[in-house]
Protein backbone atom coordinates (compact mmCIF):
# COMPACT_ATOMS: atom_id res chain seq x y z
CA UNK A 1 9.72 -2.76 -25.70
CA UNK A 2 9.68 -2.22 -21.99
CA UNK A 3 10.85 0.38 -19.96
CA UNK A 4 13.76 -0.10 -17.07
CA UNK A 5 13.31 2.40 -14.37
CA UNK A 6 16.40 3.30 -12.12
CA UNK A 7 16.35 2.91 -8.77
CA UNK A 8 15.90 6.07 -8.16
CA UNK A 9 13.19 6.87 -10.32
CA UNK A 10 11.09 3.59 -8.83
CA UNK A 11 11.19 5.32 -5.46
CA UNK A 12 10.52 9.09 -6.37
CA UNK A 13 7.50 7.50 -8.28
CA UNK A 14 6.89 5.23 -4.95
CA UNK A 15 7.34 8.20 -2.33
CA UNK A 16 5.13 10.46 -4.89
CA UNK A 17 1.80 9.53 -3.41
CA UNK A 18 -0.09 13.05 -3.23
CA UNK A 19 -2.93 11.83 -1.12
CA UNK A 20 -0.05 10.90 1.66
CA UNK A 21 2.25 13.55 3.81
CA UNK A 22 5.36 14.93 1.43
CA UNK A 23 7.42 12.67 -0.08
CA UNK A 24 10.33 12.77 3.17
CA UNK A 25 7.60 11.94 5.40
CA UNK A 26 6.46 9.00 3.06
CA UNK A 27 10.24 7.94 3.36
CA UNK A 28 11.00 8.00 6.90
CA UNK A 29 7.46 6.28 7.34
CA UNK A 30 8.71 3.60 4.76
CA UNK A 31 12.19 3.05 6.18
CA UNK A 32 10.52 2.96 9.82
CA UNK A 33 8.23 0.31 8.91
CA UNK A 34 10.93 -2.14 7.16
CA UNK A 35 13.58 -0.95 10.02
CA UNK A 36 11.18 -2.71 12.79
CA UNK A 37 9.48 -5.11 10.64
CA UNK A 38 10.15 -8.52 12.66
CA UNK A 39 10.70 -11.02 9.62
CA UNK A 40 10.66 -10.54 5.64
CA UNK A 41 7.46 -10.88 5.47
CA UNK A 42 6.28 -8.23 7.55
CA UNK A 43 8.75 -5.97 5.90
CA UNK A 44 7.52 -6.97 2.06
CA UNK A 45 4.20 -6.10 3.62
CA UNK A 46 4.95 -2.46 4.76
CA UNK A 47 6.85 -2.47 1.03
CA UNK A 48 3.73 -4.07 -1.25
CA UNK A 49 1.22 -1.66 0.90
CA UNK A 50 3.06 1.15 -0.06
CA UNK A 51 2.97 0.42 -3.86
CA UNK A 52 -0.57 -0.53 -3.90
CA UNK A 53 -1.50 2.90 -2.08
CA UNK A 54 0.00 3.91 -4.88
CA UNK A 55 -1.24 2.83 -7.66
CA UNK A 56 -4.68 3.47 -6.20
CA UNK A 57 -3.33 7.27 -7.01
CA UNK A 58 -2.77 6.47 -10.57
CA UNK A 59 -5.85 3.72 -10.88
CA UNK A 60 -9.45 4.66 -9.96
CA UNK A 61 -10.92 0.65 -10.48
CA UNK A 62 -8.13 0.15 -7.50
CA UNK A 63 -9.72 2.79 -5.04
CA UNK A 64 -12.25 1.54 -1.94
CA UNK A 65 -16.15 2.36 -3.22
CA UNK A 66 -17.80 3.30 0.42
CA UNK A 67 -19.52 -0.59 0.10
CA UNK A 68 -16.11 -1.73 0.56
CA UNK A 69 -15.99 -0.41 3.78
CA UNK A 70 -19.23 -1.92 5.01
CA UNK A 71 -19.12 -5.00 7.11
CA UNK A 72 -21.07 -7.75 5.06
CA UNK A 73 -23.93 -8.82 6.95
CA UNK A 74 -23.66 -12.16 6.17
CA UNK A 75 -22.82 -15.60 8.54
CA UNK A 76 -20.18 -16.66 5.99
CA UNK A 77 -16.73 -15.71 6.26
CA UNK A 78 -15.81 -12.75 4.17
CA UNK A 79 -12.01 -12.04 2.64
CA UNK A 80 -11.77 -8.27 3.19
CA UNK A 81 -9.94 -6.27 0.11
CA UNK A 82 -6.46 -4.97 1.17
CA UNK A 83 -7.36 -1.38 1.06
CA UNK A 84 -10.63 -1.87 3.25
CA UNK A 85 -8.58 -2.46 6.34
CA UNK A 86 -5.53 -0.50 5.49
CA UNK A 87 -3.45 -2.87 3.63
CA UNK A 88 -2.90 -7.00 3.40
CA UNK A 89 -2.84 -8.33 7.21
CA UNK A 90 0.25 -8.71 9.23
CA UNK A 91 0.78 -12.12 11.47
């Protein structure tokens, strides 16, 4: 059987993130980012980056290993992870 969170409970757990500033910071960081997001997208960006910051808390195999952060030396294009540039890209 699954479990239904409220609303409220999703976004204490969201605005929880103990590596991050306290959880009113993480808020008004939040609501600043989808307040001056330009288009959905952008603001389901600022949204899904949040959550995956996240669950890199709760998740180890989520978390950047320093060769993630390397620049491959390699002449073929190369897809970066979302957490090796801060989050998925923004156009």
């Amino acid at each position: 059987m699954g479990y239904l969170a409220a609303p409220a409970d999703v976004l204490q757990l969201l605005l929880s993130n103990p590596n991050r500033p306290s959880p009113k910071e993480q808020e008004q960081t939040l609501l600043l980012e989808l307040s001056t997001a330009k288009n959905a997208k952008q603001a389901a960006v600022a949204l899904l980056n949040t959550i995956y910051s996240r669950q890199q808390e709760d998740n180890p195999a989520l978390q950047s290993a320093a060769s993630d952060l390397v620049p491959k030396q390699s002449g073929r294009h190369h897809t970066e992870h979302p957490s090796a540039n801060g989050g998925w890209p923004v156009e």
